[in-house]
Protein backbone atom coordinates (compact mmCIF):
# COMPACT_ATOMS: atom_id res chain seq x y z
CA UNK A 1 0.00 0.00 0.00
CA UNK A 2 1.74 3.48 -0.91
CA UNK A 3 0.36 6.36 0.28
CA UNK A 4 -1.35 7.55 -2.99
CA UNK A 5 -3.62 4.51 -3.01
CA UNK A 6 -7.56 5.36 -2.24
CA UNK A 7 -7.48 2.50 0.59
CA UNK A 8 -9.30 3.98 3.62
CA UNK A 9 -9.72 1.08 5.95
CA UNK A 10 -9.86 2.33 10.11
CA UNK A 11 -7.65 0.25 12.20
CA UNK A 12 -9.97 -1.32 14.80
CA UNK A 13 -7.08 -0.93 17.57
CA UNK A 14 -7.33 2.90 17.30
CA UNK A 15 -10.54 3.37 17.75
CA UNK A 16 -10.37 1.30 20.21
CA UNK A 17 -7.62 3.19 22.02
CA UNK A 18 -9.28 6.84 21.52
CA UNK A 19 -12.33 5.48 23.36
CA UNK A 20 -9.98 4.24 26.54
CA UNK A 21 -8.50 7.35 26.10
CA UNK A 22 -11.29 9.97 27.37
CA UNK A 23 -12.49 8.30 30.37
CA UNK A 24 -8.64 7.74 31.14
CA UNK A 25 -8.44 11.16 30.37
CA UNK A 26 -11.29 12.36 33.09
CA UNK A 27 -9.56 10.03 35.37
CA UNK A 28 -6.50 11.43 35.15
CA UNK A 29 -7.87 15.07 35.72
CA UNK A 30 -9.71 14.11 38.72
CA UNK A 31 -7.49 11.82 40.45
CA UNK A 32 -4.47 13.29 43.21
CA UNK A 33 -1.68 14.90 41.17
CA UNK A 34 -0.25 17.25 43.44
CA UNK A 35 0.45 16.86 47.31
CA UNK A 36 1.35 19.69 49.76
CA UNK A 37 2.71 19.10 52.80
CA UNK A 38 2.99 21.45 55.52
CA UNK A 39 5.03 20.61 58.06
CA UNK A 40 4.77 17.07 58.23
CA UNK A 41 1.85 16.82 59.68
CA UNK A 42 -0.95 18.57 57.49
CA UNK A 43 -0.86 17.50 53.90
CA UNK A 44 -3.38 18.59 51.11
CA UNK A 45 -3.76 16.38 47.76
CA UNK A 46 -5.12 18.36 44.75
CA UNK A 47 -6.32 16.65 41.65
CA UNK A 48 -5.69 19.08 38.25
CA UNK A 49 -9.09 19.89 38.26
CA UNK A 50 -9.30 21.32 41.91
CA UNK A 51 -5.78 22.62 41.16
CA UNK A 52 -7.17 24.55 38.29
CA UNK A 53 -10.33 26.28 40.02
CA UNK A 54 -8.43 26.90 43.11
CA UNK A 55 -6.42 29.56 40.45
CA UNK A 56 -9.78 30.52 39.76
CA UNK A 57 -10.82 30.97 43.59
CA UNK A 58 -7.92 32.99 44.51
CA UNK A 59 -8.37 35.57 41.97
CA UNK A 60 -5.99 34.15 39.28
CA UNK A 61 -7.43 34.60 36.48
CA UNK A 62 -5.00 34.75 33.93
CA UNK A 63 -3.07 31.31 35.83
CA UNK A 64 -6.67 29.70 35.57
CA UNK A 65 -7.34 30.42 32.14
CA UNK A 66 -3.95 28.93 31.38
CA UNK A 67 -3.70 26.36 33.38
CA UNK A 68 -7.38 25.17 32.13
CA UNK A 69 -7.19 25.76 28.34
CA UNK A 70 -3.53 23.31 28.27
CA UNK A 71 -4.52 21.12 31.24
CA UNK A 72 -8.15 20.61 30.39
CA UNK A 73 -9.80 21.64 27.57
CA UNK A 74 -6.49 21.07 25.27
CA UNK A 75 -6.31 17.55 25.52
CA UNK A 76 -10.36 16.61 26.02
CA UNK A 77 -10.23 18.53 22.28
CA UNK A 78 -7.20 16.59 20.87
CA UNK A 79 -9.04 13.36 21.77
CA UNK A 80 -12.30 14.09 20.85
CA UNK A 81 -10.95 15.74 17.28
CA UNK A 82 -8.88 12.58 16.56
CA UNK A 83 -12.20 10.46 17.52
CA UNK A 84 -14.26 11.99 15.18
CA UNK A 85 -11.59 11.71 12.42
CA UNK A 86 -11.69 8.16 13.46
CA UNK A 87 -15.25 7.95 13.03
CA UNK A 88 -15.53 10.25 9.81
CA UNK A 89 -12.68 10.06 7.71
């Protein structure tokens, strides 16, 4: 097969994969990523998601909108974009 010929056949393994890929995705985003500890004794576990809106709570703004286009809505599109090509090309 060259890359000229008209043979558009989806590989069943990739489709496959982008579908594990958004709820491992969500998981990811909601699951402990970052752990502060204070000394020793108090510790706080943040998850990107809470990490995100905390920027938003504190009056970050421009760290929020940041953090959440690359963290969040960045990769949700790239999956969801290559799924559809999946689906429709």
């Amino acid at each position: 097969m060259n890359l000229l010929s008209n043979d558009r056949r989806r590989d069943p393994l990739a489709g496959i994969l982008l579908l594990l890929a958004l709820p491992m995705l969500v998981g990811g985003m909601l699951m402990p990523a970052i752990s502060v500890t204070k000394m020793i004794l108090f510790a706080d576990t943040y998850s990107i998601f809470d990490a995100v809106f905390t920027f938003w709570h504190a009056g970050k703004y421009g760290l929020f909108a940041l953090v959440f286009f690359f963290s969040l809505v960045f990769p949700a599109a790239k999956n969801l974009i290559a799924l559809w090509a999946w689906i429709f090309a």
